[in-house]
Protein backbone atom coordinates (compact mmCIF):
# COMPACT_ATOMS: atom_id res chain seq x y z
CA UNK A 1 79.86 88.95 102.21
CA UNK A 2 79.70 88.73 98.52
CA UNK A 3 81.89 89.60 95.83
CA UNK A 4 81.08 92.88 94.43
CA UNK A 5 79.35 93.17 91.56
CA UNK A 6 78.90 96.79 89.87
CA UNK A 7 76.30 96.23 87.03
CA UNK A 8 73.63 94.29 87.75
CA UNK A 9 71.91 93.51 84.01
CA UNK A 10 68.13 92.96 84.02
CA UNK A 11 67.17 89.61 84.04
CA UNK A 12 63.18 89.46 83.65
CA UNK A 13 61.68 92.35 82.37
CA UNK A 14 58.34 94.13 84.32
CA UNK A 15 55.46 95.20 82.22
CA UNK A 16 54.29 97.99 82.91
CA UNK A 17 51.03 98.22 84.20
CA UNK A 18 49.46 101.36 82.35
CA UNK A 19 48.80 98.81 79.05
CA UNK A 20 47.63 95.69 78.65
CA UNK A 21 49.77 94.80 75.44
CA UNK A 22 53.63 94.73 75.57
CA UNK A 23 55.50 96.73 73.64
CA UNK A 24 59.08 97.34 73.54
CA UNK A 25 58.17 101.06 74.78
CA UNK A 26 55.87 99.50 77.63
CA UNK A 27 58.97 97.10 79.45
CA UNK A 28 60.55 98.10 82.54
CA UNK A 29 63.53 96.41 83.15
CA UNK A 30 65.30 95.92 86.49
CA UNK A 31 68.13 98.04 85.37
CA UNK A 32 65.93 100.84 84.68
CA UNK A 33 63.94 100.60 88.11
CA UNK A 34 67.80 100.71 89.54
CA UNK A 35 69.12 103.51 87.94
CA UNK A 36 65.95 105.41 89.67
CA UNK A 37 67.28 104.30 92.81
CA UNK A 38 70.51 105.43 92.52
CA UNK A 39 69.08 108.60 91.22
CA UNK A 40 67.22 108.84 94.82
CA UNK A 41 69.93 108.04 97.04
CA UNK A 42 72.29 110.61 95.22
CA UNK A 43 69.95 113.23 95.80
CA UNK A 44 69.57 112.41 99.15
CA UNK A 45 73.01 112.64 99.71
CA UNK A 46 74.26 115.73 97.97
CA UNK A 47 74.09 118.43 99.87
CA UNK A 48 76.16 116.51 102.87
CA UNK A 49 78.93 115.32 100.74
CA UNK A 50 79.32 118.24 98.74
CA UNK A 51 79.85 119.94 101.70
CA UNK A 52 82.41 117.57 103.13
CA UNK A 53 84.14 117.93 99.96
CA UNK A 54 83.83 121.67 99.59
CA UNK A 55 85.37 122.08 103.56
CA UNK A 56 87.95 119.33 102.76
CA UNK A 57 89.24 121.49 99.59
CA UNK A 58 89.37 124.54 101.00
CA UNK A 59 91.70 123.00 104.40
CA UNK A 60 93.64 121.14 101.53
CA UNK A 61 94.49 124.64 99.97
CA UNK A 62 95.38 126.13 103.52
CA UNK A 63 97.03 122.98 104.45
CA UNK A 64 99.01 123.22 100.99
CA UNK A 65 100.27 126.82 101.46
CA UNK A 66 101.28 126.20 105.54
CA UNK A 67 103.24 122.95 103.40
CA UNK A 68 105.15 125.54 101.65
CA UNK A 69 106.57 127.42 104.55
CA UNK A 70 107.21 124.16 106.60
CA UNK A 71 109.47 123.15 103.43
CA UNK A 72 110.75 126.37 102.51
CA UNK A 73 111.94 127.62 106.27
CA UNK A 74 113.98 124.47 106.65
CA UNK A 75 116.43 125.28 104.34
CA UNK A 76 115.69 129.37 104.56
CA UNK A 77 114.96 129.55 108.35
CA UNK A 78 115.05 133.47 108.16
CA UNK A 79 111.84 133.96 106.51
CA UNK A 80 109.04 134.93 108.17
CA UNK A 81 111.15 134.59 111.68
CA UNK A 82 109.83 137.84 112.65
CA UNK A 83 106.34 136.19 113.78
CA UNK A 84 106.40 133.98 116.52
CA UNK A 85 103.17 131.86 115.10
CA UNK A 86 104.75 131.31 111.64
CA UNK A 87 107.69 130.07 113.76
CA UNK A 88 108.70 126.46 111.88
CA UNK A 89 108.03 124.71 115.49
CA UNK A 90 104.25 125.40 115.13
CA UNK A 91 103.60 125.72 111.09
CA UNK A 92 104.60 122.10 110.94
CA UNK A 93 102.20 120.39 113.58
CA UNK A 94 99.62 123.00 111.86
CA UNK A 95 99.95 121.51 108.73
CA UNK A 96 100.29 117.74 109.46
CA UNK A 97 96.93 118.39 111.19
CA UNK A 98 94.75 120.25 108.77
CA UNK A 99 96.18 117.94 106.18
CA UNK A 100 95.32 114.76 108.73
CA UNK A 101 91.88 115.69 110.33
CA UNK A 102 90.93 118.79 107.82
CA UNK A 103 91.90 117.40 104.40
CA UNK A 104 91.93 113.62 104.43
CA UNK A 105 89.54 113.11 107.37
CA UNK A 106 86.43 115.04 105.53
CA UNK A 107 87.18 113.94 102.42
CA UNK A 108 87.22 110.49 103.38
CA UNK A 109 84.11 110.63 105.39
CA UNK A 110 82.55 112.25 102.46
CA UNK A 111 83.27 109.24 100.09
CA UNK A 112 82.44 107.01 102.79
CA UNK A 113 78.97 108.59 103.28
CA UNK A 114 77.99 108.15 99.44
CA UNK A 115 79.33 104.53 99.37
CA UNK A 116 77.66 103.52 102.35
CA UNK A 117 74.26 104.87 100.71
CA UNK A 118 74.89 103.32 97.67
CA UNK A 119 75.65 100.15 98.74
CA UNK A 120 73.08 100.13 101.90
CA UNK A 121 70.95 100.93 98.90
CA UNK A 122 68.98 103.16 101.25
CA UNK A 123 68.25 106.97 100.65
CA UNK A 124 69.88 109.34 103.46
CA UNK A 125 67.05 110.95 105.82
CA UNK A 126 67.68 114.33 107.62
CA UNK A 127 70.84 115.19 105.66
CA UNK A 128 70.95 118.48 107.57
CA UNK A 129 72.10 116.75 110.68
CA UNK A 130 74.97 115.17 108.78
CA UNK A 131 75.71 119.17 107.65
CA UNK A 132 75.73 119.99 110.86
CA UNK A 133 78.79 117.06 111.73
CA UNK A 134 80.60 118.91 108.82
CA UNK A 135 80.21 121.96 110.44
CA UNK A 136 81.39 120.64 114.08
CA UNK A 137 84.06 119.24 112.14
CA UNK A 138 85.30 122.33 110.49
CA UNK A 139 85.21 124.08 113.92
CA UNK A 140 87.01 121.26 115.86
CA UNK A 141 89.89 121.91 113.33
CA UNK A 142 89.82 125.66 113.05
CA UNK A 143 89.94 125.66 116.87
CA UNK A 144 92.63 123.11 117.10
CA UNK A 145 94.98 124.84 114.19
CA UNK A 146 94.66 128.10 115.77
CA UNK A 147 95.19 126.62 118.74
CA UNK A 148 98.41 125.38 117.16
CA UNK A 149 99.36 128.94 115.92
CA UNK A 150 99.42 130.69 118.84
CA UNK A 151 101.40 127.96 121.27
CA UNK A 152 98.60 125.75 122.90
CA UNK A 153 99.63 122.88 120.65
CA UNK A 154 99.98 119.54 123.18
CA UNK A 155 103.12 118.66 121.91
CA UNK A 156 102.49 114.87 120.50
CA UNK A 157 102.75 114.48 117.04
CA UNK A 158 99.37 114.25 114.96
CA UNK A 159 97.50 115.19 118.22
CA UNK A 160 98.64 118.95 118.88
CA UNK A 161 94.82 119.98 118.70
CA UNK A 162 93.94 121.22 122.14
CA UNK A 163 91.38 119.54 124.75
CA UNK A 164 88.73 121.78 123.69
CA UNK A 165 88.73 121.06 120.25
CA UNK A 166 89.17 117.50 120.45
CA UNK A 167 85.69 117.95 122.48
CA UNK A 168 84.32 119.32 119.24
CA UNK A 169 85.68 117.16 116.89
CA UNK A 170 83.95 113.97 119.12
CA UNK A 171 80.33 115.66 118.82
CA UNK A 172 81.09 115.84 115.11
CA UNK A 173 82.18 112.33 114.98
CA UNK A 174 79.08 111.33 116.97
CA UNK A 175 76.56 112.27 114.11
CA UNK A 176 78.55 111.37 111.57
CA UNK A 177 79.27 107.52 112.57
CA UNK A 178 75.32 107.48 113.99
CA UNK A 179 74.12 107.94 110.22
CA UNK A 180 76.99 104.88 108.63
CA UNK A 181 75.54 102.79 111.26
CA UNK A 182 71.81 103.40 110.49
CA UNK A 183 71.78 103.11 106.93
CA UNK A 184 73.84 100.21 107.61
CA UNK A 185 71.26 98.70 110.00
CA UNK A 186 68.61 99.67 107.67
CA UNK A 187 70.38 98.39 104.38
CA UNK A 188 68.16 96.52 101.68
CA UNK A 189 69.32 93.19 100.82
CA UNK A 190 71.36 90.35 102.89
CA UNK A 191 74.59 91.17 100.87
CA UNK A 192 77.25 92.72 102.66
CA UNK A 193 80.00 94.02 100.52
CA UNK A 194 83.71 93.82 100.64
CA UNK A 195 83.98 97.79 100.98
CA UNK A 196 81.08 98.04 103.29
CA UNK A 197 83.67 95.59 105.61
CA UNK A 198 85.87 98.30 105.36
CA UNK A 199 84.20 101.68 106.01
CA UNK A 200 82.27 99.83 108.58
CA UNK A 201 85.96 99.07 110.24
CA UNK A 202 86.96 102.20 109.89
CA UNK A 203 84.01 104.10 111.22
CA UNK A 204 84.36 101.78 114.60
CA UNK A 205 88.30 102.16 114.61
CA UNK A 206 89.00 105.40 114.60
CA UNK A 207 87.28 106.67 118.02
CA UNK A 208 88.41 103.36 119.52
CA UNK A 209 92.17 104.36 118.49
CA UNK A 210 91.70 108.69 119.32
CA UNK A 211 90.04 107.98 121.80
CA UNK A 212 91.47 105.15 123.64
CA UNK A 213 94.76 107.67 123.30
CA UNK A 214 92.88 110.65 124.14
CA UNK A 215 92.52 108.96 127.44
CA UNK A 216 96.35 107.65 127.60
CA UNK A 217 97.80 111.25 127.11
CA UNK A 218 95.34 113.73 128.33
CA UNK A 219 92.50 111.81 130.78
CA UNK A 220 94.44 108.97 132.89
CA UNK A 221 97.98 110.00 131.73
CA UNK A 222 100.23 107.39 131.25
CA UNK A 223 103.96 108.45 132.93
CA UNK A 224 107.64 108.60 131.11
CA UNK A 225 108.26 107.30 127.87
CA UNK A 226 104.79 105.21 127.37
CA UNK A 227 103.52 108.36 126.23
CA UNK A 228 106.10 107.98 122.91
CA UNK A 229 104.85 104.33 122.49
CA UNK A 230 101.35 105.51 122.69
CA UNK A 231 101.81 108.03 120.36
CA UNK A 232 103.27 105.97 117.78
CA UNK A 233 100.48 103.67 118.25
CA UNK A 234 98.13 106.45 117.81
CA UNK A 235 100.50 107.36 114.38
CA UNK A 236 100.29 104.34 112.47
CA UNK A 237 96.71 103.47 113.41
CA UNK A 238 95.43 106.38 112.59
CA UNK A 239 97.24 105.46 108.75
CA UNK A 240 96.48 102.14 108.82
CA UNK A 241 93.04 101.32 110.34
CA UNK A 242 91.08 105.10 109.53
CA UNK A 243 92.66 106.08 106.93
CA UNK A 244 94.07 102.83 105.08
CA UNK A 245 90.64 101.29 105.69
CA UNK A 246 89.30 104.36 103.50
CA UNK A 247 91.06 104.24 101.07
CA UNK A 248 91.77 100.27 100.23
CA UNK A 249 87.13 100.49 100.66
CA UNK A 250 86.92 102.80 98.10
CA UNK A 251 89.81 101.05 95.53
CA UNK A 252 87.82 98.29 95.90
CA UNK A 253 84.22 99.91 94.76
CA UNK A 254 85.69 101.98 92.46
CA UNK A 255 88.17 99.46 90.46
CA UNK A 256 85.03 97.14 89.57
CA UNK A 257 82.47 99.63 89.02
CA UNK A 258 84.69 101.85 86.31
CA UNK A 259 86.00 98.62 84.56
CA UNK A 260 82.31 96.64 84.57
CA UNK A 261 83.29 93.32 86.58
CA UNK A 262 82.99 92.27 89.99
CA UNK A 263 86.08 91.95 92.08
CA UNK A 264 87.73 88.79 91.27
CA UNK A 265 87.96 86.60 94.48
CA UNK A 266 85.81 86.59 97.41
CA UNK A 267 88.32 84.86 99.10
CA UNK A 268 91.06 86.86 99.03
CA UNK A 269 88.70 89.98 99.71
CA UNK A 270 88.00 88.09 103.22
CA UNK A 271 91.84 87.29 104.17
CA UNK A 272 92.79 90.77 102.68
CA UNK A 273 90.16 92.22 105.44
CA UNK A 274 90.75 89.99 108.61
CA UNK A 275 94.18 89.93 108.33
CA UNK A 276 94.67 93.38 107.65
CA UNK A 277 92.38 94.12 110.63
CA UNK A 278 94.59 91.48 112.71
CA UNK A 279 98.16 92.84 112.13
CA UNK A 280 97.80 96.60 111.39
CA UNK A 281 96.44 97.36 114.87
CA UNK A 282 100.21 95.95 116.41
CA UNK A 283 102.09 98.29 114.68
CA UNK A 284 103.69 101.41 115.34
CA UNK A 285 106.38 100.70 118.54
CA UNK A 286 108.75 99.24 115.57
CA UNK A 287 109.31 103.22 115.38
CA UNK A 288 110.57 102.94 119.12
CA UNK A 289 113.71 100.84 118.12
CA UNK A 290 116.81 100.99 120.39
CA UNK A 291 114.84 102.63 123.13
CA UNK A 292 114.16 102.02 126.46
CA UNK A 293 110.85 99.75 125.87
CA UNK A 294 109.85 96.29 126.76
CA UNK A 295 112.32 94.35 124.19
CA UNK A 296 108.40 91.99 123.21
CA UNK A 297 106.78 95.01 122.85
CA UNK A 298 108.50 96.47 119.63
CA UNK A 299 109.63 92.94 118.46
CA UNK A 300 106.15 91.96 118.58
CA UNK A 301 105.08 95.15 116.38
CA UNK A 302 107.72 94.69 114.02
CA UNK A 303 106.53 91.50 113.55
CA UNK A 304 103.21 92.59 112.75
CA UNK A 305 104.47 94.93 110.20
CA UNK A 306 106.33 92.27 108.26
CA UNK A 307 103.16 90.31 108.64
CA UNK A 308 101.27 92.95 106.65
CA UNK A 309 102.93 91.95 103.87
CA UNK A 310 99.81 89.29 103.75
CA UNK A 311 97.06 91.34 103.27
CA UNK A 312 99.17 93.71 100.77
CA UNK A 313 100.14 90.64 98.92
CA UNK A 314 96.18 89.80 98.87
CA UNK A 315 94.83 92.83 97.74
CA UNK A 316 97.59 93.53 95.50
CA UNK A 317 96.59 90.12 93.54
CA UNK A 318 92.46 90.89 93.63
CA UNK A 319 93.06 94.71 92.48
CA UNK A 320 95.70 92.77 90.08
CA UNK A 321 93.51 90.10 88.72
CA UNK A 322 90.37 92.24 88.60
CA UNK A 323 92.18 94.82 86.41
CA UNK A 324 94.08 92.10 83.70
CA UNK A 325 92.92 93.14 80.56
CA UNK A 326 91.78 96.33 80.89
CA UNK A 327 95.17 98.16 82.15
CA UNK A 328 94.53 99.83 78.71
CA UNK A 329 91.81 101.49 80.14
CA UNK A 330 93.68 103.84 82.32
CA UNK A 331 94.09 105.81 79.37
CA UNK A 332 90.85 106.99 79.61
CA UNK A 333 88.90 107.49 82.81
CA UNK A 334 90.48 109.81 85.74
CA UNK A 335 88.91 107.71 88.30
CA UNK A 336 90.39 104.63 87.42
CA UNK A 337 94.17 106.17 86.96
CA UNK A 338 94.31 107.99 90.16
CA UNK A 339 92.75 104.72 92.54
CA UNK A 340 95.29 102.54 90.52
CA UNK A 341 98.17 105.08 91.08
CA UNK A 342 96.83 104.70 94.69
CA UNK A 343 96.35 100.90 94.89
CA UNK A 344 100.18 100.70 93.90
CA UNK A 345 101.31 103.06 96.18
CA UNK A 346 99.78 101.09 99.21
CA UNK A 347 101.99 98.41 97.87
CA UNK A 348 104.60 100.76 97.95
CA UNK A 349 104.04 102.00 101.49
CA UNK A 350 103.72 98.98 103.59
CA UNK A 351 106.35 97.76 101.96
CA UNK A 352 108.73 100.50 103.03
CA UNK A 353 107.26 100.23 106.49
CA UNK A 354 108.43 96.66 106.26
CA UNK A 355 111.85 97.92 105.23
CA UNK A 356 112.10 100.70 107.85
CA UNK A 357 110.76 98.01 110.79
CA UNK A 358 113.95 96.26 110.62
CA UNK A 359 116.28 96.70 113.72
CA UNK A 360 119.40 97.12 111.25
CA UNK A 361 117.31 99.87 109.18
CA UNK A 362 115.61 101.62 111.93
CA UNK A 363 118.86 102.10 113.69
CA UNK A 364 120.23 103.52 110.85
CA UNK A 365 117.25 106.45 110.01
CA UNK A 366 115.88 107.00 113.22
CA UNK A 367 115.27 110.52 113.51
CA UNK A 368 115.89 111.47 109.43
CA UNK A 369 113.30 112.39 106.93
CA UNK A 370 112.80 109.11 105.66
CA UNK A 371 110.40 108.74 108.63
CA UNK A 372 108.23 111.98 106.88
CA UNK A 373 108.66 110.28 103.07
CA UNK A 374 106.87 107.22 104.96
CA UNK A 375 104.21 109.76 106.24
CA UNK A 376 103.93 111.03 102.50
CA UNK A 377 103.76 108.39 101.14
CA UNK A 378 100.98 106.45 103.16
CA UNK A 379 98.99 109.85 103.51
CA UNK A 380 99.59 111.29 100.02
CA UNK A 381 100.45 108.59 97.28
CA UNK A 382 98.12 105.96 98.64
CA UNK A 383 95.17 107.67 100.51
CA UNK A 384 94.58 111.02 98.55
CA UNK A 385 95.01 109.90 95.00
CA UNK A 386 92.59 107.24 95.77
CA UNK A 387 90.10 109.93 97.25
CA UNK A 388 91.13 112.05 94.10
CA UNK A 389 89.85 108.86 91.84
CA UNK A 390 86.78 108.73 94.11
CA UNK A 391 85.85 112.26 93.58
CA UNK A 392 86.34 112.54 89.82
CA UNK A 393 84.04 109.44 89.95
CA UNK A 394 81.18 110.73 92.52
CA UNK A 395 81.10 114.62 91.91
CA UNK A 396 79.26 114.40 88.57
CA UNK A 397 76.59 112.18 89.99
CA UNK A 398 75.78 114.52 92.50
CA UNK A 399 75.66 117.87 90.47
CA UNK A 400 74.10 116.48 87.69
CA UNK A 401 77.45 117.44 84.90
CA UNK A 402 80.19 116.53 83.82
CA UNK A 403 84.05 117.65 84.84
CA UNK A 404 84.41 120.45 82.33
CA UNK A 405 88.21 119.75 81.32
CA UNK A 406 89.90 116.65 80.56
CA UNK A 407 93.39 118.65 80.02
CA UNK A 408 92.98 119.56 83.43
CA UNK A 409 92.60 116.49 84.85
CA UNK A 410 95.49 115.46 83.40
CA UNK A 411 97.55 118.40 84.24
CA UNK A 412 96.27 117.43 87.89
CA UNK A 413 97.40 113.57 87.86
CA UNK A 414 100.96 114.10 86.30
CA UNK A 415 101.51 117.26 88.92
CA UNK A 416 100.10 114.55 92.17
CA UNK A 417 102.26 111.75 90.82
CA UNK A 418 105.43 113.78 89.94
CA UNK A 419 105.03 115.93 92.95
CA UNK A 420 104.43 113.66 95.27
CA UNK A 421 106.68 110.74 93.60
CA UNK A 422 109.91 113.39 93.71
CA UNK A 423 108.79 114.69 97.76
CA UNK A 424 109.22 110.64 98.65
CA UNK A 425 112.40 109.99 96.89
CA UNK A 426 114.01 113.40 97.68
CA UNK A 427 112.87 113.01 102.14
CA UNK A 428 113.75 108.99 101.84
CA UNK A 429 117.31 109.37 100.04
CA UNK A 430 117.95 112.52 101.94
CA UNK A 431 116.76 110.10 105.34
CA UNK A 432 119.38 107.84 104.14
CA UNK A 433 122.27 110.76 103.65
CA UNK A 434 121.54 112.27 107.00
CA UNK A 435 121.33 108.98 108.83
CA UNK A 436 124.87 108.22 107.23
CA UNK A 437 126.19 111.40 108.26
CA UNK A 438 124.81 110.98 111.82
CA UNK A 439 126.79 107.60 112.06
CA UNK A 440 129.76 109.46 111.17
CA UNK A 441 131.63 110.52 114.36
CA UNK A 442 133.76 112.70 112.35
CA UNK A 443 131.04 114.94 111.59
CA UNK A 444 129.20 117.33 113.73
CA UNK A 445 125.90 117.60 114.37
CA UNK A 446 125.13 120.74 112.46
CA UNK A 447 127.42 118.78 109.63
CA UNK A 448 125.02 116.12 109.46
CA UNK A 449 122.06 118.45 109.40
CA UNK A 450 123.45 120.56 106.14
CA UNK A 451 124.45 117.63 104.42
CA UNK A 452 120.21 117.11 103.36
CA UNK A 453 120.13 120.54 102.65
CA UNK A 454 119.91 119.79 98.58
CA UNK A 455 117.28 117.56 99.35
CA UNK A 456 115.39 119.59 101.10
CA UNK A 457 115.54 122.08 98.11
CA UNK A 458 114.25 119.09 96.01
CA UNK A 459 111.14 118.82 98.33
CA UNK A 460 110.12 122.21 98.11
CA UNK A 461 110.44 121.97 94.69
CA UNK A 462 108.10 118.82 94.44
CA UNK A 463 105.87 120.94 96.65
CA UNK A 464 104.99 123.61 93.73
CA UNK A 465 104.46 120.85 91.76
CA UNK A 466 101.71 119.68 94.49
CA UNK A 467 100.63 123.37 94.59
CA UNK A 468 99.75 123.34 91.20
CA UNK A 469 97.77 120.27 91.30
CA UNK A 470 95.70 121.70 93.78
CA UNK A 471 95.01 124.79 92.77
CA UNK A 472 93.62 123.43 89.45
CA UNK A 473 91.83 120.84 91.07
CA UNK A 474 90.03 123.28 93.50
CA UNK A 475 89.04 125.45 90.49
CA UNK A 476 87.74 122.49 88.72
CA UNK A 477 85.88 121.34 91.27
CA UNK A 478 84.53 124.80 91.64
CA UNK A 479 83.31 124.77 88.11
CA UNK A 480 81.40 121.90 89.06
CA UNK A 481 79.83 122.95 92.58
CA UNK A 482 78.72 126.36 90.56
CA UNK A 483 76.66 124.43 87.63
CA UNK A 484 79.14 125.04 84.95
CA UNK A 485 80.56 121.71 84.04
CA UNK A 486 79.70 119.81 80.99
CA UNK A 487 76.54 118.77 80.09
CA UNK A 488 76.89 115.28 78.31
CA UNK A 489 75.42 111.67 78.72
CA UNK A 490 79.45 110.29 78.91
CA UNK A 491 81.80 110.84 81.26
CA UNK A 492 84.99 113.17 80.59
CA UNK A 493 87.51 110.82 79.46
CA UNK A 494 91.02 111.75 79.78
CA UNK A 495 91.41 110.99 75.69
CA UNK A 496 88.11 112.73 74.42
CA UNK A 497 89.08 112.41 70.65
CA UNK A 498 89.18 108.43 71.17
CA UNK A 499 85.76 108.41 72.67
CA UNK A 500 84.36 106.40 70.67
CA UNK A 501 86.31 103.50 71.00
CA UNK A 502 85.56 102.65 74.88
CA UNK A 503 81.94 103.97 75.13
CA UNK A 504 81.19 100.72 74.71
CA UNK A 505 83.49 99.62 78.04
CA UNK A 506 82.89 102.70 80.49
């Protein structure tokens, strides 16, 4: 492994062979003969990760409005009650899963597919089979949501997709992880980068973590309450080592390729990895606190959690150190202010799951909201505006324009960061409130319950403001997908009238 290193400056210049007298006009640099490369393997993979993006927006948008009546019904439980499938007992799980497998899942994969090309430096062969994962994968979810809808849900939390479309979703995982490993195994060059580390984790984690509880729950059952600890397993994995693996990969391709340096310590790149890979796979019975569990087995997990505070405190300091001196450009490109925004929030997040791991604190919220603003804040804050960053960065390279708006983009970040900024402090304070009132033996249950009802209201308000980011995101992203972006040699910079004054440093 190698430190990553996003511009790669000619060094001896190739004459072309055409003339035998050099000229200025006759030199092909190494640069140049890479930028053709690039060219190729963006081509190659287009149509697939367009389409994972294009499937991932469209669940986000249905994901997004099933969000609204999940928020809405729990402080208005009359509406809708009429319809026993828009009941707030199955629009939840319905949600949490199209946002989990439809949403984040194909997005992710669809970054992950471009970066593996790009840094396998290998052009994508038979693209159509990888098309033909997406589709799997789009009919693995529809099955399993609808599924959901009309009562077949399996009842454990994140996996309420039925058997049958769990079946689907593994042939669609099968083609998709058979393509990362090939170009992997047919990469040019001995270099193996620090994000490659981490899609190539992820891509091996995430059927050995669904799977492995697949066969826990549903295959070899496991009896009583193991089935809560391997569900909370299953809960925190699936954050950490599929969807944290994503996310940190991409922060860490996108961070030095935006700003024009390579990453700023090998070192800490390696411990961030390995150690992350180490502790993150314990966690997840700290949830289990107080219940009747082996006393080593949730000590031992909340142990791991507070020993994630290593590789946080690692990749916090390379993202750190790699960004001093050019904070100031965060003014300018999208892609570097949503993976930063993201970057802190995983700071943000494991550190709260360090804070909510403690016996005295987990005692104290069990069963609250402040368990959902962890959720939100892990699946939203950290992963998505990272995948946001990565998309602003890798959609124009694919269609060939530019994003047509920068007001929109900015309209987008503010409503993501207030939105989802006010959903985590209104379900985490609200946690706390209703965790107090629960303690309170004075109070009822149905006491303690209306107690959070304000900050419930102030969720579903945070939710428009998510709503809205959406919406104008999707019809940007439209714009683009149809061929009516802008067509420019520099990227859409979030202060166009100052353009000038970083072309130079972008």
């Amino acid at each position: 492994m190698t430190p990553q290193s996003p511009i790669n400056p000619a060094e001896v210049p190739l004459k072309a062979p055409s003339s035998g007298v050099q000229t200025p006009d006759s030199e092909v640099t190494t640069h140049d003969v890479e930028q053709v490369e690039r060219a190729l393997i963006d081509a190659s993979t287009r149509l697939p990760v367009l389409f994972f993006y294009a499937s991932a927006i469209v669940w986000l948008l249905l994901g997004t409005l099933l969000a609204g009546f999940t928020s809405w019904k729990l402080h208005a439980p009359d509406l809708l009650a009429n319809y026993s499938w828009l009941t707030w007992g199955r629009i939840r799980p319905a949600h949490m899963n199209v946002m989990v497998y439809g949403w984040a899942s194909m997005a992710g994969i669809g970054t992950a597919i471009w970066l593996m090309a790009r840094l396998c430096r290998v052009t994508l062969r038979h693209p159509l089979l990888l098309i033909a994962g997406g589709v799997f994968w789009n009919l693995g979810v529809l099955l399993g949501v609808g599924g959901i809808l009309v009562g077949d849900s399996t009842g454990y939390e994140w996996l309420e997709f039925p058997p049958y479309a769990t079946v689907v979703l593994f042939v669609a995982y099968s083609l998709v992880v058979s393509w990362a490993m090939l170009m992997f195994r047919f990469r040019r060059g001995d270099n193996t980068y620090i994000t490659q580390w981490y899609l190539l984790g992820a891509f091996l984690w995430f059927p050995w973590v669904y799977g492995a509880t697949q066969i826990m729950l549903f295959v070899v059952p496991v009896q009583g309450v193991m089935q809560s600890a391997v569900t909370w397993w299953f809960a925190n994995n699936l954050l950490f080592l599929w969807f944290g693996a994503i996310g940190l990969g991409t922060a860490y391709y996108m961070i030095p390729k935006v700003i024009g340096r390579p990453v700023y310590s090998y070192h800490l790149a390696a411990i961030g990895f390995w150690t992350y890979a180490l502790f993150a796979s314990w966690t997840g019975m700290q949830r289990l606190v107080d219940g009747p569990f082996p006393a080593w087995m949730v000590t031992a997990s909340i142990a791991a959690t507070i020993l994630s505070i290593i590789p946080v405190a690692t990749v916090g300091l390379n993202h750190h150190m790699t960004m001093r001196g050019y904070f100031g450009l965060l003014r300018y490109s999208p892609t570097l202010r949503f993976t930063v925004f993201g970057s802190f929030a995983y700071t943000a997040f494991s550190l709260l799951g360090v804070f909510l791991s403690l016996r005295s604190i987990a005692g104290y919220v069990h069963f609250t909201e402040a368990s959902i603003a962890y959720s939100h804040l892990g699946l939203y804050a950290f992963f998505t505006m990272i995948i946001f960053g990565s998309m602003y960065y890798i959609v124009p390279r694919l269609v060939g324009r530019e994003w047509r708006y920068a007001a929109l983009i900015k309209l987008h970040f503010w409503s993501s960061a207030y939105g989802v900024g006010l959903m985590v402090a209104m379900l985490f304070i609200g946690g706390i409130a209703q965790g107090s009132s629960m303690h309170d033996p004075s109070l009822s249950f149905s006491e303690a319950t209306d107690s959070i009802l304000p900050y419930l209201r102030g969720r579903s308000v945070s939710g428009m403001l998510l709503t809205i980011a959406h919406l104008i995101f999707a019809f940007h992203f439209g714009l683009m997908l149809f061929g009516l972006g802008r067509t420019a040699s520099m990227p859409t910079f979030l202060n166009p009238q100052e353009e000038e004054a970083v072309k130079e440093h972008i």
